[in-house]
PDB file of N, CA and C in Angstrom:
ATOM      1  N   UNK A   1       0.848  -1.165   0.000  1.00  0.00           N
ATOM      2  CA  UNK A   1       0.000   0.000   0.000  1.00  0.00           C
ATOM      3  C   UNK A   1       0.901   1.238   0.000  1.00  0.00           C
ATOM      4  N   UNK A   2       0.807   2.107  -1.128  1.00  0.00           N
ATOM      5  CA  UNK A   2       1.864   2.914  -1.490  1.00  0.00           C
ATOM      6  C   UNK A   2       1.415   4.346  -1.650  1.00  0.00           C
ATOM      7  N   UNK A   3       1.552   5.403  -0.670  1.00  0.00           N
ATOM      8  CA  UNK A   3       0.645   6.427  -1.051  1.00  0.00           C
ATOM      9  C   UNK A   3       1.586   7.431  -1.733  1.00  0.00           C
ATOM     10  N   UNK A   4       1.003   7.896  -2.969  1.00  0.00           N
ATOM     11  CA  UNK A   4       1.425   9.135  -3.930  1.00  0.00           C
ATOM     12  C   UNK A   4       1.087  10.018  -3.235  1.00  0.00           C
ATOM     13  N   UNK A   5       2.033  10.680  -2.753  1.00  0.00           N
ATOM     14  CA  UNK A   5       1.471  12.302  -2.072  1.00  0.00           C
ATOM     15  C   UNK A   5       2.821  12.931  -3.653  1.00  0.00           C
ATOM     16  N   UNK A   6       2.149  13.740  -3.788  1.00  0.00           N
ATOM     17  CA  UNK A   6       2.901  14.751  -4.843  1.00  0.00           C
ATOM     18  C   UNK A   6       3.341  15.944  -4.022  1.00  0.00           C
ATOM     19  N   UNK A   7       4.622  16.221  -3.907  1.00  0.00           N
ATOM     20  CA  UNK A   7       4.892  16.968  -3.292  1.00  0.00           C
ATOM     21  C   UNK A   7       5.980  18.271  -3.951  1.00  0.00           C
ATOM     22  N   UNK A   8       5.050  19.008  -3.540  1.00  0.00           N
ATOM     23  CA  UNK A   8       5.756  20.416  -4.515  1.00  0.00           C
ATOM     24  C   UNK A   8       6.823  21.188  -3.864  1.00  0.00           C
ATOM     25  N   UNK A   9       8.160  21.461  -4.720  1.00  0.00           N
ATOM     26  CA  UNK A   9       9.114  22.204  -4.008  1.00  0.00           C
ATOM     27  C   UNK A   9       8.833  23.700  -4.260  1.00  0.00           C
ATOM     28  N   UNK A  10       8.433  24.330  -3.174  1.00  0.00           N
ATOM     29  CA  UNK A  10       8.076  25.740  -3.332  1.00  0.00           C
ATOM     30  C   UNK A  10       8.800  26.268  -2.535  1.00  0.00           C
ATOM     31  N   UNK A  11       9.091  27.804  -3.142  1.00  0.00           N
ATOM     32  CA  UNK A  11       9.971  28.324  -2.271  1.00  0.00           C
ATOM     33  C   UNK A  11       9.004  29.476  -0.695  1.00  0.00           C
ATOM     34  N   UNK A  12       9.393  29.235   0.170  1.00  0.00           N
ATOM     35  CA  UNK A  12       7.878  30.174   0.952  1.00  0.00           C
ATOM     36  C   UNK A  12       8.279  31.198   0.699  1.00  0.00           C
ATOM     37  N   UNK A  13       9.688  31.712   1.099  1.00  0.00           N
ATOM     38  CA  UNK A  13       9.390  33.404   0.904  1.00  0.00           C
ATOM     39  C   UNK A  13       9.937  33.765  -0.728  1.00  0.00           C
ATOM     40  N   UNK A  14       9.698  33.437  -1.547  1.00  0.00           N
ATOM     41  CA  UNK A  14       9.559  33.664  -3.079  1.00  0.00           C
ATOM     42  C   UNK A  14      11.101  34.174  -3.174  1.00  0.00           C
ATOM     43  N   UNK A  15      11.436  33.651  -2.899  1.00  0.00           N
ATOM     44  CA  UNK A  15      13.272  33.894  -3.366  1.00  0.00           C
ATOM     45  C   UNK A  15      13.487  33.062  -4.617  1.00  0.00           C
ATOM     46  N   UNK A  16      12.784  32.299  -5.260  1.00  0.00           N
ATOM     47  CA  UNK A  16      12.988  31.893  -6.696  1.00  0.00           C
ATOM     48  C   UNK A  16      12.419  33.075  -7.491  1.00  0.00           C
ATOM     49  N   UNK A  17      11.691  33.514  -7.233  1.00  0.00           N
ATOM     50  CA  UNK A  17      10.941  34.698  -8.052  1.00  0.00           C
ATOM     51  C   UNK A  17      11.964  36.412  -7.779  1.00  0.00           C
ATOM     52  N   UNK A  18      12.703  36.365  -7.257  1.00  0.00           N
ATOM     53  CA  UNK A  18      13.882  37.833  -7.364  1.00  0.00           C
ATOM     54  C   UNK A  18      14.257  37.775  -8.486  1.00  0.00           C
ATOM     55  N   UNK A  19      14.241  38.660  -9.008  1.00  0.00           N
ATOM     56  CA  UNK A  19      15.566  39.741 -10.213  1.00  0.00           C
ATOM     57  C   UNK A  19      16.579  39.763  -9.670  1.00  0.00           C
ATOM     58  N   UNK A  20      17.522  40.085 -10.883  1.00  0.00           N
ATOM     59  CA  UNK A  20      18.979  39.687 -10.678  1.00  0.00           C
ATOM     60  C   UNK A  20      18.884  41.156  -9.952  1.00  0.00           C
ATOM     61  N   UNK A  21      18.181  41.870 -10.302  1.00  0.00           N
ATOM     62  CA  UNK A  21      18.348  43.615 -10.183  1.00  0.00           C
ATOM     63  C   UNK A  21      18.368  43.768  -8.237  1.00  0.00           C
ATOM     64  N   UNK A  22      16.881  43.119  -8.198  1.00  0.00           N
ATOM     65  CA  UNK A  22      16.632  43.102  -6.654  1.00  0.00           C
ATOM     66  C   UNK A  22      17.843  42.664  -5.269  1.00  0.00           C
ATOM     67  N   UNK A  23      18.348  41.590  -6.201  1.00  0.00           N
ATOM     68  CA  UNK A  23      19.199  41.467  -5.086  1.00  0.00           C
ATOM     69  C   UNK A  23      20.385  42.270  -4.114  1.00  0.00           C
ATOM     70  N   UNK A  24      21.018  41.588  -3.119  1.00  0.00           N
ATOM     71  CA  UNK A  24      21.544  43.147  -2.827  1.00  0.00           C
ATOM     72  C   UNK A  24      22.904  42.642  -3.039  1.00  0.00           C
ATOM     73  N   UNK A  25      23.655  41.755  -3.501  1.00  0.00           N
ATOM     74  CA  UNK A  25      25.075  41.664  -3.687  1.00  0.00           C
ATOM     75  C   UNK A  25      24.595  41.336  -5.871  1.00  0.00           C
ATOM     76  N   UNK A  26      25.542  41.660  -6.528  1.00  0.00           N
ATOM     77  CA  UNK A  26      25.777  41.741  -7.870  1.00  0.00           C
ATOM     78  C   UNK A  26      27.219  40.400  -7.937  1.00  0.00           C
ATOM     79  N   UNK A  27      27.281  40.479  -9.080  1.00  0.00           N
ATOM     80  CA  UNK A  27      28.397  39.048  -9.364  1.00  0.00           C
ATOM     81  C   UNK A  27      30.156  39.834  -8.906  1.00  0.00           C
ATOM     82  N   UNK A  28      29.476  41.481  -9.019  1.00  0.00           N
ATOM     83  CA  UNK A  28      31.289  41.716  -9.000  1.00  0.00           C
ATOM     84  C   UNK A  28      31.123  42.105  -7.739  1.00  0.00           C
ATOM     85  N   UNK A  29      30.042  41.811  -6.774  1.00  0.00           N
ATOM     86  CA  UNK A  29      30.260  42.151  -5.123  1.00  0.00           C
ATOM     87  C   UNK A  29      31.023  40.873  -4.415  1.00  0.00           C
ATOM     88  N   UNK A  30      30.472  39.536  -5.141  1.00  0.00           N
ATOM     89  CA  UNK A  30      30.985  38.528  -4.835  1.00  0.00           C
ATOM     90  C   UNK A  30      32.564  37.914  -5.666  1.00  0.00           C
ATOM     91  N   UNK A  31      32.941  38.755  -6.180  1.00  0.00           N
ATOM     92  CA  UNK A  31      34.309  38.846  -7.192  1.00  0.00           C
ATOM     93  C   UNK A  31      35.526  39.664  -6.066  1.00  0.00           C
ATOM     94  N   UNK A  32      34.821  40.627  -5.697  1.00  0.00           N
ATOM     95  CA  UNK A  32      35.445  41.460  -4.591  1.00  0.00           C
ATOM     96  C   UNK A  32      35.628  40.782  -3.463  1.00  0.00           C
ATOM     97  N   UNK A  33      34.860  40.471  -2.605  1.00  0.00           N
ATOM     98  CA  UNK A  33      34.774  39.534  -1.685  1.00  0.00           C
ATOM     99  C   UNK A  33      35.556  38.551  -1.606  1.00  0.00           C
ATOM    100  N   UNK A  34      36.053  37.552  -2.739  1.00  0.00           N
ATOM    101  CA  UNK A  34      36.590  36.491  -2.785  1.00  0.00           C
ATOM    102  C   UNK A  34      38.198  36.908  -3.013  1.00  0.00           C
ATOM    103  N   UNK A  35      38.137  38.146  -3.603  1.00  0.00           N
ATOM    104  CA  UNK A  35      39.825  38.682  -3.474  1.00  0.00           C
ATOM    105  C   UNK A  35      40.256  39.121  -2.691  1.00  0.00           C
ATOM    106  N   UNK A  36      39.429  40.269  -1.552  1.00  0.00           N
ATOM    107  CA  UNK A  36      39.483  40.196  -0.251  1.00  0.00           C
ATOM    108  C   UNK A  36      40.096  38.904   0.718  1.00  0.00           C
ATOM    109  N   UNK A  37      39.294  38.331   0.483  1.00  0.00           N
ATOM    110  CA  UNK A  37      39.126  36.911   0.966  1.00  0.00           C
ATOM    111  C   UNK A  37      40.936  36.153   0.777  1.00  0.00           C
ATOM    112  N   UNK A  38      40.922  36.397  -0.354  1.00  0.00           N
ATOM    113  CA  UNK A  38      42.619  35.734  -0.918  1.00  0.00           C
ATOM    114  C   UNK A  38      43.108  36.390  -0.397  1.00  0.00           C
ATOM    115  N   UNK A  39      43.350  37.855   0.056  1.00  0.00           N
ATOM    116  CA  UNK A  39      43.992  38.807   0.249  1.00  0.00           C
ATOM    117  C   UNK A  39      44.408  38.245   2.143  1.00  0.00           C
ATOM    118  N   UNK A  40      43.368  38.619   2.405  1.00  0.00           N
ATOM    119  CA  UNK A  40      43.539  37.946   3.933  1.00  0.00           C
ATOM    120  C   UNK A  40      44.424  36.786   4.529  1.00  0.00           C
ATOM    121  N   UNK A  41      43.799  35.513   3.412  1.00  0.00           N
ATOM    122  CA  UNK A  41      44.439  34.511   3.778  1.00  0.00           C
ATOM    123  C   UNK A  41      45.999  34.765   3.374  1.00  0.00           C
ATOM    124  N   UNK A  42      46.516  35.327   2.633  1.00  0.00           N
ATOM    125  CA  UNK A  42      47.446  35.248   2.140  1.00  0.00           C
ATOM    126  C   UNK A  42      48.418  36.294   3.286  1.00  0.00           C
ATOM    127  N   UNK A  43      48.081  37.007   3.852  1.00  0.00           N
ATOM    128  CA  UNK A  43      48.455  37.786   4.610  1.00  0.00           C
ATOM    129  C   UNK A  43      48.894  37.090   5.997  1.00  0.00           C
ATOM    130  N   UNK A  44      47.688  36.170   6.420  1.00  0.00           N
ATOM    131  CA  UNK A  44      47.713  35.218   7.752  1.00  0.00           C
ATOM    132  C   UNK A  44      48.975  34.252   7.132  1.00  0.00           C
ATOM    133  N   UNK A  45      49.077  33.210   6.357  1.00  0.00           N
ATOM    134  CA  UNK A  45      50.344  32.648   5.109  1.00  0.00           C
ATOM    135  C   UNK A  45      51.493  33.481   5.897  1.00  0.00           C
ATOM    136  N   UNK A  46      51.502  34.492   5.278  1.00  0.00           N
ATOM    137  CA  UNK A  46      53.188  35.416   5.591  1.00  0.00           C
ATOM    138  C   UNK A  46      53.456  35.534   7.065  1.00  0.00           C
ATOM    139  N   UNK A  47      52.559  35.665   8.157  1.00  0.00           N
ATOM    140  CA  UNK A  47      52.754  35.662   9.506  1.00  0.00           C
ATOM    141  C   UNK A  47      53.133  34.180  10.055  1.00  0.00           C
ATOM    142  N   UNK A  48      52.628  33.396   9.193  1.00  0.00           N
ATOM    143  CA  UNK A  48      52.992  32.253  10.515  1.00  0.00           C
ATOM    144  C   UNK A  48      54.392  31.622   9.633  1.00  0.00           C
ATOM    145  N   UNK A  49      54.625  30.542   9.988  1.00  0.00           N
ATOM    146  CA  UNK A  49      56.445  29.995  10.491  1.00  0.00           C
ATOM    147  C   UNK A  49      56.683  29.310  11.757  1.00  0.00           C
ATOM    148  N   UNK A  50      57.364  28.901  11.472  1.00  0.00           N
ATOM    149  CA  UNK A  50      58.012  27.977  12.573  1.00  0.00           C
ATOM    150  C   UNK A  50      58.682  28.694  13.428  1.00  0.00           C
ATOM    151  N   UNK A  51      59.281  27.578  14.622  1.00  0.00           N
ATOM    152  CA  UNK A  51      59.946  28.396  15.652  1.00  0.00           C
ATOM    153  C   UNK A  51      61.169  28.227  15.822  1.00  0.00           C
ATOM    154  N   UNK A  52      61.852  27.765  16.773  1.00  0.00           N
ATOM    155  CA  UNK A  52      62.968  27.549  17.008  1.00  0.00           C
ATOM    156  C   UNK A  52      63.117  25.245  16.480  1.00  0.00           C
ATOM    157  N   UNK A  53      64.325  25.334  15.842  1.00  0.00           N
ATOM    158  CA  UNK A  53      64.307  24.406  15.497  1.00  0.00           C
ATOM    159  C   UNK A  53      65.261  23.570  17.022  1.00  0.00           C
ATOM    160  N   UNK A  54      65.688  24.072  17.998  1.00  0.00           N
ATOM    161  CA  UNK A  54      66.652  23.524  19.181  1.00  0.00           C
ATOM    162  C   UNK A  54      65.488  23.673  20.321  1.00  0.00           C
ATOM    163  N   UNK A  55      65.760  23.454  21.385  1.00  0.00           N
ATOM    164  CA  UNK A  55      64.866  23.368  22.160  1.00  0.00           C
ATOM    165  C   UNK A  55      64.782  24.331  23.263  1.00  0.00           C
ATOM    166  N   UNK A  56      66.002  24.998  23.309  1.00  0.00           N
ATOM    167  CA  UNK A  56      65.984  26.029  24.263  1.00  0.00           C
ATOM    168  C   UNK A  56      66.230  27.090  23.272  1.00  0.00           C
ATOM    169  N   UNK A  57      66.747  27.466  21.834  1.00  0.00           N
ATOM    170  CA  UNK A  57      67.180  28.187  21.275  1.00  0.00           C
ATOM    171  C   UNK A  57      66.520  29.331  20.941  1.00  0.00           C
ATOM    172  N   UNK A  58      67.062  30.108  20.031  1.00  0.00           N
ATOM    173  CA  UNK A  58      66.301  31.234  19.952  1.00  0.00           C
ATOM    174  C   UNK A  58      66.659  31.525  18.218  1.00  0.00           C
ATOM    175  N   UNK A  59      65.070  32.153  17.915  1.00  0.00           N
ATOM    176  CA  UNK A  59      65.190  31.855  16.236  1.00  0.00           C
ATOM    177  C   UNK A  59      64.994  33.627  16.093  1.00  0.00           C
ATOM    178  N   UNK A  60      65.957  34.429  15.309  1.00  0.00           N
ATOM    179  CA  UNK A  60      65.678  35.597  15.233  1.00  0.00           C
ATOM    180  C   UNK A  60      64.728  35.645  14.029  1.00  0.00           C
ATOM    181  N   UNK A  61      64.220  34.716  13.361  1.00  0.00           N
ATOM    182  CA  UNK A  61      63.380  34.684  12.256  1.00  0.00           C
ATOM    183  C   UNK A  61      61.889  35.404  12.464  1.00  0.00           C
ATOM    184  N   UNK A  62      61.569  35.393  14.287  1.00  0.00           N
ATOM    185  CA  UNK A  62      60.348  35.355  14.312  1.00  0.00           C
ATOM    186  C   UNK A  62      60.405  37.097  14.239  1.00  0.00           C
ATOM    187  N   UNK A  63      61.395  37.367  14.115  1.00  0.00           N
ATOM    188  CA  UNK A  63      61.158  39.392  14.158  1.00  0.00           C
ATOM    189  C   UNK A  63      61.077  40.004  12.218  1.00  0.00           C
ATOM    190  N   UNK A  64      61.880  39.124  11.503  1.00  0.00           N
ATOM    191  CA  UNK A  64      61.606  39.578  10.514  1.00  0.00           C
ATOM    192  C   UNK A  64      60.202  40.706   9.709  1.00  0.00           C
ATOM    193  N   UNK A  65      60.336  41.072   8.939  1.00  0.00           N
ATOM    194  CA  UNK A  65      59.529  42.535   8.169  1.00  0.00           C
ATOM    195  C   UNK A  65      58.582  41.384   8.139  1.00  0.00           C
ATOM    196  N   UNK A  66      58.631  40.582   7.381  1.00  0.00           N
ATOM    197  CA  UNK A  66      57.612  39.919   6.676  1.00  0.00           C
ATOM    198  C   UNK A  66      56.109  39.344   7.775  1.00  0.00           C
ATOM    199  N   UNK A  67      57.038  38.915   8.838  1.00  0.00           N
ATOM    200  CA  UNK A  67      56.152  38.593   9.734  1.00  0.00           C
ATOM    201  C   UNK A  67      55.526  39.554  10.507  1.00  0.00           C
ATOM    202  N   UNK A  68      56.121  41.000  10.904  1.00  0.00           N
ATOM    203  CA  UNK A  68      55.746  41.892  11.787  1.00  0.00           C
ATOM    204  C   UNK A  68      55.132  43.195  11.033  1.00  0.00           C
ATOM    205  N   UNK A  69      55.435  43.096   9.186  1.00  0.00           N
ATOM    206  CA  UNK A  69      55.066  44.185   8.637  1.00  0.00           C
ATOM    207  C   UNK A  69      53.951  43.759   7.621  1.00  0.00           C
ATOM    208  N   UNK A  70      54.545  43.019   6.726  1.00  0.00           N
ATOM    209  CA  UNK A  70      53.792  42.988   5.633  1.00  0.00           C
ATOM    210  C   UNK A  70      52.566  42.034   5.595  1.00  0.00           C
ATOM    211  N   UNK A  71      52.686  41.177   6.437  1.00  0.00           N
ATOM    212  CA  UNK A  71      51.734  40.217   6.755  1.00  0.00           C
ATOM    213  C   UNK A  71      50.335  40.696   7.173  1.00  0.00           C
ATOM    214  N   UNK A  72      50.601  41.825   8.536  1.00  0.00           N
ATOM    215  CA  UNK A  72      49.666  42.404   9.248  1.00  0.00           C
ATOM    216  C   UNK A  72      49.064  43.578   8.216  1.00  0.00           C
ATOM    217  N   UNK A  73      49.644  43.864   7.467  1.00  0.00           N
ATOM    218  CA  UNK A  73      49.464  44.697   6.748  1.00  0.00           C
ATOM    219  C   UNK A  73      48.553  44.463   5.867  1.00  0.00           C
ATOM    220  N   UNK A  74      48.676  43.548   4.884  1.00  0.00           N
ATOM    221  CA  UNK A  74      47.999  42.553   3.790  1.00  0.00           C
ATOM    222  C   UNK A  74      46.723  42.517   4.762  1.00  0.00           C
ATOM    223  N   UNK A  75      46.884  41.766   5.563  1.00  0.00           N
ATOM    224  CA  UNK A  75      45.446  41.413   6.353  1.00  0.00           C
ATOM    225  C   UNK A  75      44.867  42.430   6.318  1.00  0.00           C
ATOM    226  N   UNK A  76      45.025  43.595   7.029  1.00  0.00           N
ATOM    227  CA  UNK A  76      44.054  44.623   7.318  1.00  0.00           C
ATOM    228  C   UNK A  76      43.964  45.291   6.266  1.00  0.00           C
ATOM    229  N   UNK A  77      44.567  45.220   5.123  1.00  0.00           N
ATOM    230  CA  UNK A  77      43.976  45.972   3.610  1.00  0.00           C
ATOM    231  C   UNK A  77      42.953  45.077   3.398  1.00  0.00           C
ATOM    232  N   UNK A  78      43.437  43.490   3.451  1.00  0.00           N
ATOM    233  CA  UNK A  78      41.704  42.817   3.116  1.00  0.00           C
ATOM    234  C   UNK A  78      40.329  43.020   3.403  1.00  0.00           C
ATOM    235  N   UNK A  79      40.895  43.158   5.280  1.00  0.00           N
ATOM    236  CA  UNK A  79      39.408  43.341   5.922  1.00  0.00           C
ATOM    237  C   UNK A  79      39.053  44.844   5.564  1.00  0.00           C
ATOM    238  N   UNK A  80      39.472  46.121   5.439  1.00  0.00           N
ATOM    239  CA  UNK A  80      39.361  47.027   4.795  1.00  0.00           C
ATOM    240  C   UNK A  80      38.383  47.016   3.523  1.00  0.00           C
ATOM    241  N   UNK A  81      38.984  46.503   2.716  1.00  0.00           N
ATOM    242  CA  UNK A  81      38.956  46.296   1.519  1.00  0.00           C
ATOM    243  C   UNK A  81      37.255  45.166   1.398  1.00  0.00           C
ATOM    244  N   UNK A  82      37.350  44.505   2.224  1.00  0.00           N
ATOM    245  CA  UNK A  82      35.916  43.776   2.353  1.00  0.00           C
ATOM    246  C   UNK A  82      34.306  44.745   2.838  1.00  0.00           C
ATOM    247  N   UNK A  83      35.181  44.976   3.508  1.00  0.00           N
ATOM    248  CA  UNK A  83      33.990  46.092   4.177  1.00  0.00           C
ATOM    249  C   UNK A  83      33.748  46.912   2.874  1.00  0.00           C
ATOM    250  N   UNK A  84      34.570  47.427   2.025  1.00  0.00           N
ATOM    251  CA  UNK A  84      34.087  48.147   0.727  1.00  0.00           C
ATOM    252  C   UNK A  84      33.675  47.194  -0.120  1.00  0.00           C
ATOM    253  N   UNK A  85      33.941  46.157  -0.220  1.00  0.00           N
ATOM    254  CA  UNK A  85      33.118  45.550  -1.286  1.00  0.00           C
ATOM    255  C   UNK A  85      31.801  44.542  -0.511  1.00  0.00           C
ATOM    256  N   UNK A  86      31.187  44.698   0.821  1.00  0.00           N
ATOM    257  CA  UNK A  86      30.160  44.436   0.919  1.00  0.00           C
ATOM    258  C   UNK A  86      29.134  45.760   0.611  1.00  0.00           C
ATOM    259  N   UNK A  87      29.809  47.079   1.030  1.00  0.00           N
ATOM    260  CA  UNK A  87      29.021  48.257   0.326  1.00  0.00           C
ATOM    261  C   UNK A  87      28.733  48.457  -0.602  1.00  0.00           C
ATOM    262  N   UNK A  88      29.492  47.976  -1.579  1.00  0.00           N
ATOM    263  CA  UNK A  88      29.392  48.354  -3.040  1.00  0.00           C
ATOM    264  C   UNK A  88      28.226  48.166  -3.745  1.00  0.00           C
ATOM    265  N   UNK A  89      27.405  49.603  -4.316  1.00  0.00           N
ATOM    266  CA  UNK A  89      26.217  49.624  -4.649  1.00  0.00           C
ATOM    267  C   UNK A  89      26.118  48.570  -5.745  1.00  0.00           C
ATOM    268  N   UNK A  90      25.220  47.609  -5.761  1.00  0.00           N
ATOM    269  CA  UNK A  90      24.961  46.801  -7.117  1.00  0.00           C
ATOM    270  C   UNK A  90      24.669  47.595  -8.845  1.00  0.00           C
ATOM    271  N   UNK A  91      25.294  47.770  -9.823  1.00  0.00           N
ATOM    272  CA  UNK A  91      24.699  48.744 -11.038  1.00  0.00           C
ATOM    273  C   UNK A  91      23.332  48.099 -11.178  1.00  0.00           C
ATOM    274  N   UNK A  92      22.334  48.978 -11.252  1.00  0.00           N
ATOM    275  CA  UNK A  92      21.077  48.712 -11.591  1.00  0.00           C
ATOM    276  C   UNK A  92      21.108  49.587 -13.255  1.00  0.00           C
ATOM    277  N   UNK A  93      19.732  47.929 -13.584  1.00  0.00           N
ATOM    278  CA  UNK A  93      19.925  48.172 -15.314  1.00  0.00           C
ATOM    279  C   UNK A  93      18.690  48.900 -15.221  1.00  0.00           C
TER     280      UNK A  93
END
């Protein structure tokens, strides 16, 4: 005994039915975002490293530019840089 219920995929709050127009991020908000995004990770990348390879020793590696300048740096242009591209007005056609 096998019951057919037909069951319809509907969306409730009509989010299949939006315009590309309506929405509030555009394809180059999410283009931005994802370079941001690279930007960041790539920044966190340059900060980390290893430590001392001896056990009591001391690695002057961990003071280098790269780790104390450019790394932190990169990062906070991303998150910067994100915050402007979640603003970024969508072009309406």
């Amino acid at each position: 005994m096998a019951l057919n219920l037909k069951i319809e995929e509907r969306d409730p709050q009509g989010l299949d039915k939006t315009k590309e127009k309506d929405r509030p991020f555009s394809k180059m908000n999410y283009y931005m975002m994802a370079g941001c995004l690279l930007l960041i990770v790539v920044g966190f990348m340059l900060m980390s490293g290893g430590g001392s390879t001896t056990e009591n020793g001391f690695n002057p590696e961990i003071f280098s530019a790269r780790r104390i300048v450019v790394g932190p740096a990169l990062s906070f242009i991303g998150f910067l840089l994100m915050a402007f591209a979640i603003v970024w007005p969508p072009k309406k056609k």
